[in-house]
C-alpha atoms as a PDB file:
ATOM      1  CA  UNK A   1     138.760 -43.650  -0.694  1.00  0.00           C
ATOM      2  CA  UNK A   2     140.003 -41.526   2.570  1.00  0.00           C
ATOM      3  CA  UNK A   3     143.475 -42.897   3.701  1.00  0.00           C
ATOM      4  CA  UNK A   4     143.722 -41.382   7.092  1.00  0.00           C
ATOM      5  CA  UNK A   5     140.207 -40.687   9.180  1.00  0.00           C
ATOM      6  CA  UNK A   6     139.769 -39.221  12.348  1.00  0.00           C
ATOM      7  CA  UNK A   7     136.608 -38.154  13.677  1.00  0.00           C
ATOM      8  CA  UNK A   8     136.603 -36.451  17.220  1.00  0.00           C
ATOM      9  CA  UNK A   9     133.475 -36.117  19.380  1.00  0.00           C
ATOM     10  CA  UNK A  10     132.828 -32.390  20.430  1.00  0.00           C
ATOM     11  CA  UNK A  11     129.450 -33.108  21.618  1.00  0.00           C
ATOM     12  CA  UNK A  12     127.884 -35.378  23.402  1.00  0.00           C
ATOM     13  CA  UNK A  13     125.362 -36.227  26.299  1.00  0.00           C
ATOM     14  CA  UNK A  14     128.250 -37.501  28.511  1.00  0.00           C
ATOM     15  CA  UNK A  15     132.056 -35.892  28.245  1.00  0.00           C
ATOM     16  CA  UNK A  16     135.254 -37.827  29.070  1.00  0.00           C
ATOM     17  CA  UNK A  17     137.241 -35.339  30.424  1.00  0.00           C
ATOM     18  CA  UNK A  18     136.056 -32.964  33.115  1.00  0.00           C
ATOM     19  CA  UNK A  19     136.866 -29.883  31.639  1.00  0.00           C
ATOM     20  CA  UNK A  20     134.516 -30.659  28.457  1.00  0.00           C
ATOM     21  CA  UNK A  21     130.797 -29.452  28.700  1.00  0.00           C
ATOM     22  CA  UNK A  22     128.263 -32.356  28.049  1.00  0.00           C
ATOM     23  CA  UNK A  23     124.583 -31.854  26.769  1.00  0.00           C
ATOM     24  CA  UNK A  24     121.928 -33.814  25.108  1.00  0.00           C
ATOM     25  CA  UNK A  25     123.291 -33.664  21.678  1.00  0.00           C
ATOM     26  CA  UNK A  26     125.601 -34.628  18.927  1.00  0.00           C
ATOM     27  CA  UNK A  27     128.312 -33.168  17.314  1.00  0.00           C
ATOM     28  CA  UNK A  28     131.448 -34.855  15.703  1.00  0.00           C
ATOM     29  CA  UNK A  29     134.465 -33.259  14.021  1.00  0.00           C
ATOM     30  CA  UNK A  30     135.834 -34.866  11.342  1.00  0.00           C
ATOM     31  CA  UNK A  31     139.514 -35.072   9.383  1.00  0.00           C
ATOM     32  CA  UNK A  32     139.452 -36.968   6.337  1.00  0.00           C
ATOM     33  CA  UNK A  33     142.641 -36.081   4.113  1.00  0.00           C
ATOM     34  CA  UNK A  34     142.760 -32.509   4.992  1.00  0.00           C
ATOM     35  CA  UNK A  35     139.255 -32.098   4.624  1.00  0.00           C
ATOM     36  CA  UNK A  36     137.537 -30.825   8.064  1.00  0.00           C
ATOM     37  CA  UNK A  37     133.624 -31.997   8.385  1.00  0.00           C
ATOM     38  CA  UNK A  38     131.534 -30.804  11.309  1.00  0.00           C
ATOM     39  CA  UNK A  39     128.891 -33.777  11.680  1.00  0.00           C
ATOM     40  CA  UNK A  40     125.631 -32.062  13.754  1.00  0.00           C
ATOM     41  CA  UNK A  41     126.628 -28.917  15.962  1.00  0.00           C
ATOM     42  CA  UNK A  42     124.675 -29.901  19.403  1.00  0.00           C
ATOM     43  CA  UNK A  43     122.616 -27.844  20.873  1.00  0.00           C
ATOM     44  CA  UNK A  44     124.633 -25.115  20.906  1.00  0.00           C
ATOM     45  CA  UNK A  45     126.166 -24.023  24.628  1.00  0.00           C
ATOM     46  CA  UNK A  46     129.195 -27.115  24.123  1.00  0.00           C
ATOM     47  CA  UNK A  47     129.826 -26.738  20.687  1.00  0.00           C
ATOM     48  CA  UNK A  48     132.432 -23.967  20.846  1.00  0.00           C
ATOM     49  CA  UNK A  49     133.815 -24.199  24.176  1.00  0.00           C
ATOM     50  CA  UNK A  50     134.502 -27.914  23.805  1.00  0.00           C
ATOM     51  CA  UNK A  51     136.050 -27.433  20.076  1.00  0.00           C
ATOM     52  CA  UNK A  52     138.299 -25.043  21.961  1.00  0.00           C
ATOM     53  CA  UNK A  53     139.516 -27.156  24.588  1.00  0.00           C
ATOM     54  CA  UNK A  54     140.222 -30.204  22.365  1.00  0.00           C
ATOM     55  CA  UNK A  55     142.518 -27.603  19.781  1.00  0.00           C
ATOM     56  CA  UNK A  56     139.691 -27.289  17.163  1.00  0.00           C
ATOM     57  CA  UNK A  57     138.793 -24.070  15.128  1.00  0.00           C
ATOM     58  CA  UNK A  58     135.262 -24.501  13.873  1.00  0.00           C
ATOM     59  CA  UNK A  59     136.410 -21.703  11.016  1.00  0.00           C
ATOM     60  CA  UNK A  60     138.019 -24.183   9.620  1.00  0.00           C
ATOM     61  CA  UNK A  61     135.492 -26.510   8.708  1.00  0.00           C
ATOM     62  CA  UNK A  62     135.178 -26.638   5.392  1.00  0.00           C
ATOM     63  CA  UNK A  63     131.551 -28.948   5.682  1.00  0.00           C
ATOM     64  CA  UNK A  64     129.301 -28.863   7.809  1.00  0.00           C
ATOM     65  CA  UNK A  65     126.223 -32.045   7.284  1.00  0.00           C
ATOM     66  CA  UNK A  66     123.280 -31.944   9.310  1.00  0.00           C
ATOM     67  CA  UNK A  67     121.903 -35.057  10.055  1.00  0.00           C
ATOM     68  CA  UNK A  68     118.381 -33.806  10.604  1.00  0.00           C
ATOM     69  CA  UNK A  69     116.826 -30.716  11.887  1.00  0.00           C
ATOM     70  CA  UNK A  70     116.140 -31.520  15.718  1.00  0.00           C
ATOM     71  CA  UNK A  71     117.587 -28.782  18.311  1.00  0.00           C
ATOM     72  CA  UNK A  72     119.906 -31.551  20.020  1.00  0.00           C
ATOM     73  CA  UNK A  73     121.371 -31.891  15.891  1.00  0.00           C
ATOM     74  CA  UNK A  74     121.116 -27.844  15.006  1.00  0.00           C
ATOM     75  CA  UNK A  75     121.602 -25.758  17.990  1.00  0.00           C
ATOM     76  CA  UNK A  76     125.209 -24.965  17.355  1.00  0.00           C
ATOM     77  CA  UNK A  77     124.529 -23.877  14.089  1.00  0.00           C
ATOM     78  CA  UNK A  78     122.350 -21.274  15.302  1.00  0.00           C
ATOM     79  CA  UNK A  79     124.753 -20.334  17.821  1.00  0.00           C
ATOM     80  CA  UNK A  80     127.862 -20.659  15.459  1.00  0.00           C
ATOM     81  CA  UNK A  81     126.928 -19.328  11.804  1.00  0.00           C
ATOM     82  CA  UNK A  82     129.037 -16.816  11.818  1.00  0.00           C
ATOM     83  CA  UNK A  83     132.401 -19.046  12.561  1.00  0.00           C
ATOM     84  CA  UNK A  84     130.982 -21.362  10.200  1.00  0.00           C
ATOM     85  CA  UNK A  85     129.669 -19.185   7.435  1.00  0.00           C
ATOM     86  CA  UNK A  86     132.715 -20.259   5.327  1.00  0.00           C
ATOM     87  CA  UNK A  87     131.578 -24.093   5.342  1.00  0.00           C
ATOM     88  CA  UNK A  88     129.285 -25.920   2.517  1.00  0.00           C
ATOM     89  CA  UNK A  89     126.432 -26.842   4.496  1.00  0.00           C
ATOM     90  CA  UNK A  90     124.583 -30.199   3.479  1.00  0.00           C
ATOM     91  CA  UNK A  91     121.132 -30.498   4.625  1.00  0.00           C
ATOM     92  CA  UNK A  92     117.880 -32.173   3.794  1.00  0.00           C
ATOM     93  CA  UNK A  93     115.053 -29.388   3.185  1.00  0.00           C
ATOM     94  CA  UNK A  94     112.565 -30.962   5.423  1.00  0.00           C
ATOM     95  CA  UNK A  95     115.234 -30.371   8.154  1.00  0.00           C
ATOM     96  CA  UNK A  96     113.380 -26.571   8.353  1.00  0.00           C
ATOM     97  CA  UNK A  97     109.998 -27.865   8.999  1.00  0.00           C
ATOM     98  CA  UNK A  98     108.257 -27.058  12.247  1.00  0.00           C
ATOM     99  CA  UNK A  99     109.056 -30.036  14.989  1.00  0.00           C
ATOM    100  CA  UNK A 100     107.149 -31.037  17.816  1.00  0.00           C
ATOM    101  CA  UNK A 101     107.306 -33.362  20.120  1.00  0.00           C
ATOM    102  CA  UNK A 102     103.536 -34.066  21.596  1.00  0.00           C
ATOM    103  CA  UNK A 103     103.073 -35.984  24.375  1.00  0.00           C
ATOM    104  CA  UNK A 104      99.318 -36.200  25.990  1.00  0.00           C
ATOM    105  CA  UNK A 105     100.328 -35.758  29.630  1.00  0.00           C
ATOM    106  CA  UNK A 106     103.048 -33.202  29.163  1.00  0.00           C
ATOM    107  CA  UNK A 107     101.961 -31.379  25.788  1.00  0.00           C
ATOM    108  CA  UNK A 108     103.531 -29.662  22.977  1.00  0.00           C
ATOM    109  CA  UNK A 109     107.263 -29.129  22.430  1.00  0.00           C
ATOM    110  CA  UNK A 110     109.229 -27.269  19.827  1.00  0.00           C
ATOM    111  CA  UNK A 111     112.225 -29.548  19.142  1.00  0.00           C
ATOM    112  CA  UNK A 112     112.905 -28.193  15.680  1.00  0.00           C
ATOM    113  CA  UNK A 113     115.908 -26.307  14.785  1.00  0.00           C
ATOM    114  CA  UNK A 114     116.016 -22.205  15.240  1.00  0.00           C
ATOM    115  CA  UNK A 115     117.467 -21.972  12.080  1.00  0.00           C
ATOM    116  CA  UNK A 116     115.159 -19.867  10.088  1.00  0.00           C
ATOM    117  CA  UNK A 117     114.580 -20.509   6.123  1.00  0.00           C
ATOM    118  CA  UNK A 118     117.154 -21.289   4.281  1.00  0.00           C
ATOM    119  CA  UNK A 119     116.836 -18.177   2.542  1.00  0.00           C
ATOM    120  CA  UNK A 120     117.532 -16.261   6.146  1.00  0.00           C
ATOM    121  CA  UNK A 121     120.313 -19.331   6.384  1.00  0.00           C
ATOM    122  CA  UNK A 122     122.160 -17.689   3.060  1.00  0.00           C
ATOM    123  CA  UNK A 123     122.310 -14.715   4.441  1.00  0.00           C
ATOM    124  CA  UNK A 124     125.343 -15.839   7.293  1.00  0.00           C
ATOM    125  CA  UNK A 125     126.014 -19.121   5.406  1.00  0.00           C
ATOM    126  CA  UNK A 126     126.181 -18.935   1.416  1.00  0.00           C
ATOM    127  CA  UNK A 127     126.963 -22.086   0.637  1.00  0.00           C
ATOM    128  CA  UNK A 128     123.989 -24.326   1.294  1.00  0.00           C
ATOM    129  CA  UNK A 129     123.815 -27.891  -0.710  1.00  0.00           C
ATOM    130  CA  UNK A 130     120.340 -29.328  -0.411  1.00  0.00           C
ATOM    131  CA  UNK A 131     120.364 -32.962  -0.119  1.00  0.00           C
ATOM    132  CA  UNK A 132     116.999 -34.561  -0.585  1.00  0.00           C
ATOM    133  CA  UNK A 133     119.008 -38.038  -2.291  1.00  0.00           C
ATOM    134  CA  UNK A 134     122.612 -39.231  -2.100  1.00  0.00           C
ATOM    135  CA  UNK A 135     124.869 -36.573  -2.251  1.00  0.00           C
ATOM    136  CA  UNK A 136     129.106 -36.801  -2.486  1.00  0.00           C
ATOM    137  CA  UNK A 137     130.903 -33.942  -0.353  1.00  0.00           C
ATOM    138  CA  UNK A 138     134.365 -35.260  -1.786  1.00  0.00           C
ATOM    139  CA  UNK A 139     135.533 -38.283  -3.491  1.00  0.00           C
ATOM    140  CA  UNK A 140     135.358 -41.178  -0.431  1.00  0.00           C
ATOM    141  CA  UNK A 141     132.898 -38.945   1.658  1.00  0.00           C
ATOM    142  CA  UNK A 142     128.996 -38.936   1.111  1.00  0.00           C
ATOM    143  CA  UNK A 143     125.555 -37.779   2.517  1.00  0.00           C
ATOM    144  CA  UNK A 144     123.161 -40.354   2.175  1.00  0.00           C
ATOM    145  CA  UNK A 145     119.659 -38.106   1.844  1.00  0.00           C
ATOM    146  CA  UNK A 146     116.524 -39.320   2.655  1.00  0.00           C
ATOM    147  CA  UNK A 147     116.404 -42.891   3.803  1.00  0.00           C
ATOM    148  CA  UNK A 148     113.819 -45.393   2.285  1.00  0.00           C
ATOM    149  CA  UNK A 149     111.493 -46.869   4.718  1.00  0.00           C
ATOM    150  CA  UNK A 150     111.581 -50.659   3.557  1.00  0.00           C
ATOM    151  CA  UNK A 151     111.191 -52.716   6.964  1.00  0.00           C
ATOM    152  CA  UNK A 152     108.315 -52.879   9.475  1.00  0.00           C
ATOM    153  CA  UNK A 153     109.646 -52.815  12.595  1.00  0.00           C
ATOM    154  CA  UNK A 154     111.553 -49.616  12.227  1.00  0.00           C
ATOM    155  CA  UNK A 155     109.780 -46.426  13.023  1.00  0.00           C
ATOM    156  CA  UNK A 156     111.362 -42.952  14.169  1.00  0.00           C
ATOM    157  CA  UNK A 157     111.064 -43.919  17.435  1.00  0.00           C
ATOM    158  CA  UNK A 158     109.219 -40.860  19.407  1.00  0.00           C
ATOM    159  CA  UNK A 159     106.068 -39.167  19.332  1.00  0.00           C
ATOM    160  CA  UNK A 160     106.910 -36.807  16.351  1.00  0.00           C
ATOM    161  CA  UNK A 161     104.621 -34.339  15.014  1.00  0.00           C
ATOM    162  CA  UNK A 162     104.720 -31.525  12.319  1.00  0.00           C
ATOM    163  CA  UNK A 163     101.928 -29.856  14.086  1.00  0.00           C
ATOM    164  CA  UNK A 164     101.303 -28.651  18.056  1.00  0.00           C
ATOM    165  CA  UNK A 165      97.763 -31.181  18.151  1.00  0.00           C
ATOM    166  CA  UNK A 166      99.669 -34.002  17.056  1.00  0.00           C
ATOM    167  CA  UNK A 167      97.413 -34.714  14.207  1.00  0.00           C
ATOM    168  CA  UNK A 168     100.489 -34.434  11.362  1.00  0.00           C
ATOM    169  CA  UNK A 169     103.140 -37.240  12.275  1.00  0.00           C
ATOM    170  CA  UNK A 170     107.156 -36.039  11.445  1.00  0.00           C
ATOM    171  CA  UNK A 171     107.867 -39.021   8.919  1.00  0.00           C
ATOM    172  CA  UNK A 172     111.547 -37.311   9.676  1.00  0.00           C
ATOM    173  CA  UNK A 173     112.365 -37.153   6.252  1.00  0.00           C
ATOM    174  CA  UNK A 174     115.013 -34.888   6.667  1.00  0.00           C
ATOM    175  CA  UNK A 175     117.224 -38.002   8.679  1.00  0.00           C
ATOM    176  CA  UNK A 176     120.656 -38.801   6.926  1.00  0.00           C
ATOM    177  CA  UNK A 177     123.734 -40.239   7.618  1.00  0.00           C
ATOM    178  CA  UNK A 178     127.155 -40.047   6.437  1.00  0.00           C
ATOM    179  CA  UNK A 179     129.369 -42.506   5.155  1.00  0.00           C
ATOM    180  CA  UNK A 180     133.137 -42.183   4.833  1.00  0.00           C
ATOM    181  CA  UNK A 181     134.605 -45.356   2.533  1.00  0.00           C
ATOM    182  CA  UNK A 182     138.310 -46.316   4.315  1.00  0.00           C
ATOM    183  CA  UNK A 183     140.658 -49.334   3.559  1.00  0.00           C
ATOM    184  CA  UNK A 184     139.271 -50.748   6.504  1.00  0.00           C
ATOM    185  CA  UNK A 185     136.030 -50.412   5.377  1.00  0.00           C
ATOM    186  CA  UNK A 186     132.860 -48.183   5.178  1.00  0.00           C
ATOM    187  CA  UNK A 187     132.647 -46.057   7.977  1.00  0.00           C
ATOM    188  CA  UNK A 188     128.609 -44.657   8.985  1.00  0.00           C
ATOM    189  CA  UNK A 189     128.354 -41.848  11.345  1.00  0.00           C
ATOM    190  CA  UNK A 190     124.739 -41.866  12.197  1.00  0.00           C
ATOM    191  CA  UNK A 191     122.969 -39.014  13.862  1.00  0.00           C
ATOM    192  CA  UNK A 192     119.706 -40.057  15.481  1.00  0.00           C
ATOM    193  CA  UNK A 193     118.659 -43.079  13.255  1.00  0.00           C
ATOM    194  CA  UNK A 194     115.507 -41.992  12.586  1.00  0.00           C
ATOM    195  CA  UNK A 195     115.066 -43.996   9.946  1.00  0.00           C
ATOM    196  CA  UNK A 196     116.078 -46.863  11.360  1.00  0.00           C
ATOM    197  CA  UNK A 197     119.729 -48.236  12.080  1.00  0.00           C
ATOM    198  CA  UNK A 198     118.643 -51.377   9.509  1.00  0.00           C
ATOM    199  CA  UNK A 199     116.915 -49.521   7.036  1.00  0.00           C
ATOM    200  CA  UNK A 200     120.344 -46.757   7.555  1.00  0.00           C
ATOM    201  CA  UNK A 201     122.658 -49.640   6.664  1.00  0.00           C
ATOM    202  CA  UNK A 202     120.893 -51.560   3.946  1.00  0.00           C
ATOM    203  CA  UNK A 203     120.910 -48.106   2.027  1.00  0.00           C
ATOM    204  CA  UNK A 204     124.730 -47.232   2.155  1.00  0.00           C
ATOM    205  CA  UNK A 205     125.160 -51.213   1.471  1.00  0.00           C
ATOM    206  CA  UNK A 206     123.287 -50.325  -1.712  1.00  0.00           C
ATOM    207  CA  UNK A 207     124.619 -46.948  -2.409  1.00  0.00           C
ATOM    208  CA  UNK A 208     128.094 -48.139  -1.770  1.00  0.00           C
ATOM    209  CA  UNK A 209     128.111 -51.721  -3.255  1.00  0.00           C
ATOM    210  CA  UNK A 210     130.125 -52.259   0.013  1.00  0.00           C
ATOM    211  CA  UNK A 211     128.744 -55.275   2.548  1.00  0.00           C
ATOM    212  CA  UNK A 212     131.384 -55.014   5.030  1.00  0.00           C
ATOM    213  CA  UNK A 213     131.552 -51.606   7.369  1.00  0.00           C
ATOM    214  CA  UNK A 214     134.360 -50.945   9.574  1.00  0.00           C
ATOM    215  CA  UNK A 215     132.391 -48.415  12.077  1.00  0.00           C
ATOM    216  CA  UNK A 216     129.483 -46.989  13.040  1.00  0.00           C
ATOM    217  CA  UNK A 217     129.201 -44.217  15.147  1.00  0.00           C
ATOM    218  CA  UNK A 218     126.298 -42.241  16.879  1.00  0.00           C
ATOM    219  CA  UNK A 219     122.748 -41.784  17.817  1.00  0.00           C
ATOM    220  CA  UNK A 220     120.962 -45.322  16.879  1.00  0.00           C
ATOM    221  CA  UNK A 221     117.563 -44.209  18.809  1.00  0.00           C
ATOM    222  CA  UNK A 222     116.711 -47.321  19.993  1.00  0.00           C
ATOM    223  CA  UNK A 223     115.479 -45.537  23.228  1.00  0.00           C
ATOM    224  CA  UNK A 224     111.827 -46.841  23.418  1.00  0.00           C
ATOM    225  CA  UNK A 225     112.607 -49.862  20.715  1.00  0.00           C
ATOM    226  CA  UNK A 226     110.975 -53.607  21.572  1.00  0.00           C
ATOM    227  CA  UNK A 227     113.244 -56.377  22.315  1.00  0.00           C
ATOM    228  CA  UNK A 228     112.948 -57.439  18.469  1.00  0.00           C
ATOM    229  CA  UNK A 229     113.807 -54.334  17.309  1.00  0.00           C
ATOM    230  CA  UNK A 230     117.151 -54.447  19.225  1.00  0.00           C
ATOM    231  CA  UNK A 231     117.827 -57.991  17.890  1.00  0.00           C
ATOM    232  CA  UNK A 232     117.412 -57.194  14.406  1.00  0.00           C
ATOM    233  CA  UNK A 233     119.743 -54.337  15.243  1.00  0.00           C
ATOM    234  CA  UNK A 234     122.235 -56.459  16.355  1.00  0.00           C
ATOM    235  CA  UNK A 235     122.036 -58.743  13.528  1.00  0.00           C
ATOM    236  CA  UNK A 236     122.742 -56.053  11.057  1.00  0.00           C
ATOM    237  CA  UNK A 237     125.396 -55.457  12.862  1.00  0.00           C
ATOM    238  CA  UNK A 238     126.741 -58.357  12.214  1.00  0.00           C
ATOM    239  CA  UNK A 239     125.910 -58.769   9.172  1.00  0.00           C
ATOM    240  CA  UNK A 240     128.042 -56.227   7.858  1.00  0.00           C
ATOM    241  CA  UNK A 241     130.697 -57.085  10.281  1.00  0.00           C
ATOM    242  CA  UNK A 242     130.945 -54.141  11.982  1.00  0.00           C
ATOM    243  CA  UNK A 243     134.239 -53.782  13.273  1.00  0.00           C
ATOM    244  CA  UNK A 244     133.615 -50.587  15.867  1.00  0.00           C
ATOM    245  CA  UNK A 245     130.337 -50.296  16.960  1.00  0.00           C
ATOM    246  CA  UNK A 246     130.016 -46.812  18.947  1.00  0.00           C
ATOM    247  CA  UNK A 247     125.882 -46.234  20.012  1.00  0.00           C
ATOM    248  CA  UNK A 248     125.448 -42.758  22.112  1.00  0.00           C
ATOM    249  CA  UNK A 249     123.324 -39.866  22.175  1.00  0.00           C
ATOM    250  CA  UNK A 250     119.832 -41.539  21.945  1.00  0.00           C
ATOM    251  CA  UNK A 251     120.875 -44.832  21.274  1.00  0.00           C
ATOM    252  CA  UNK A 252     119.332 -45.345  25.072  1.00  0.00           C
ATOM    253  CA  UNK A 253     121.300 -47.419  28.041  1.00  0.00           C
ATOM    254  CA  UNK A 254     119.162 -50.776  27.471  1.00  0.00           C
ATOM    255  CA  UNK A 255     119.826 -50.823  24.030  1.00  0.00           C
ATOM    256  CA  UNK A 256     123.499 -50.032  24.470  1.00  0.00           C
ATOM    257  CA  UNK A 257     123.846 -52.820  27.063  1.00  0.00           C
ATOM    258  CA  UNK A 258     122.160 -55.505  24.868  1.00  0.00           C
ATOM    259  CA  UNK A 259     124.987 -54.573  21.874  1.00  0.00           C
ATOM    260  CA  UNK A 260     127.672 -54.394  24.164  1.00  0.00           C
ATOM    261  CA  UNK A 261     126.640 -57.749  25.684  1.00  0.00           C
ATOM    262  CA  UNK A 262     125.775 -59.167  22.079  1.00  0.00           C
ATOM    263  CA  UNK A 263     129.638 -57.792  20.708  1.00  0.00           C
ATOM    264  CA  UNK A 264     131.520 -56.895  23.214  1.00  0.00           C
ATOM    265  CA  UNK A 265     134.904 -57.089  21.712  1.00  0.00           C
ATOM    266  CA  UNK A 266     133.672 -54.394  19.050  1.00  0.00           C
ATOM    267  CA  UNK A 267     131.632 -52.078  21.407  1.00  0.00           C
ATOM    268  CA  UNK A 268     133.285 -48.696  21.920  1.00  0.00           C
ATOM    269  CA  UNK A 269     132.062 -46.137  24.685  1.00  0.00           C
ATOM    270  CA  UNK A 270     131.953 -42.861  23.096  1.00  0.00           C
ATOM    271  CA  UNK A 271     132.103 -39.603  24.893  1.00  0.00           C
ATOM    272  CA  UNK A 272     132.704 -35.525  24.191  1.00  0.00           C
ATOM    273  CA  UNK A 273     136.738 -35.843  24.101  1.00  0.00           C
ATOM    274  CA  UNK A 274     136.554 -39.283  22.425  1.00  0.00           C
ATOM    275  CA  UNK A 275     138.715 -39.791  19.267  1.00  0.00           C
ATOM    276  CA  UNK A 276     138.570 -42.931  17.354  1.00  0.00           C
ATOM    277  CA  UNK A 277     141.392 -43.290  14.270  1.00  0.00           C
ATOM    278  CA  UNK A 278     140.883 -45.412  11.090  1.00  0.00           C
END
């Protein structure tokens, strides 16, 4: 169990202060009893001129967890992996598959991570810990791997594709979360969802044995999600009595809305410069 937690947002598509760079990505920085965790990296421009502003040395990391391998997740990494080389890097293997986005009006889009193999990874970053199923970083802090799929109205929420024609859907494998377990409770620092806030949950309830979860933090993608989607959202939420509930990144402005409306005196508005304290 961590006693003292604090998790700082480096990146993120809106910035609280104006002297802190925001893009459309994640990144979160994270102290857990001495041990420094960088959560996603951005896409890269933000990452080290907002660490620097907010007092942060990204050399000291000594994790780094990739939540999966889009640009908006990776970027920094790219852009970083020499600072960071020292850090254990925890990443699913299907996080360096080709990514596409494919949309019939607009096309094709590479929104995969410029990463290389992870072979070409070793080579700046030595330490790499692949994490197809649960994996522990340190005794309170874990990766959750791939997510089972056990729902039906959860999908990854995008036109996905392994492929440029669009004929291979992205399953998005690759999506993980962490999970941080606190007096308070379990906090879940999410990075896109992409397997589904619900599905997400129900996993680190059953990894953890824990039914009660003090936070969750981070991209929920509930962007293009129906009105029952959102609901059933919200009802996990409560269901595990979510204490902080902090959706950004591509959690989507609707969606947001409808949780802070739902819970309002949990909802927290996070934000590049945000810090939030367990």
């Amino acid at each position: 169990m961590i006693e003292h937690l604090r998790i700082t947002i480096l990146v993120e598509n809106t910035a609280e202060q104006p002297e802190l760079l925001a893009e459309h990505g994640l990144a979160m920085w994270i102290e857990a009893d001495g041990r420094n965790i960088l959560f996603d990296t951005g896409q890269g421009p933000a990452l080290a001129p907002n660490a620097e502003t907010l007092g942060i040395n990204l050399a000291d990391a000594h994790d780094l967890v990739l939540s999966h391998g889009h640009y908006d997740h990776t970027g920094g990494l790219a852009a970083q992996r020499d600072t960071l080389c020292k850090a254990n890097l925890y990443v699913h293997p299907d996080a360096f598959a080709s990514k596409f986005g494919v949309i019939p009006k607009t096309g094709a889009r590479f929104i995969g991570a410029a990463l290389g193999s992870l072979d070409e990874l070793r080579q700046h970053i030595p330490s790499i810990i692949p994490t197809p199923g649960p994996t522990e970083i340190v005794p309170g802090v874990s990766v959750t791997g791939e997510i089972p799929r056990r729902n039906n109205f959860e999908d990854v929420g995008g036109p996905f594709f392994l492929d440029e024609d669009g004929a291979a859907p992205d399953a998005m494998t690759d999506d993980q979360a962490l999970y941080i377990e606190t007096e308070k409770g379990m906090v879940v620092l999410l990075g896109c969802a992409h397997a589904g806030l619900v599905n997400t949950l129900d996993y680190i309830a059953e990894l953890s044995g824990q039914r009660r979860f003090h936070a969750v933090l981070g991209g929920m993608h509930l962007i293009r999600a129906s009105d029952e989607r959102i609901s059933r959202s919200i009802d996990a939420l409560r269901t595990y009595d979510v204490q902080v509930i902090g959706p950004c990144h591509c959690t989507g402005p609707s969606a947001a809305d409808k949780i802070r409306s739902a819970l309002p005196d949990r909802f927290l508005k996070l934000a590049a410069g945000v810090v939030v304290s367990v």
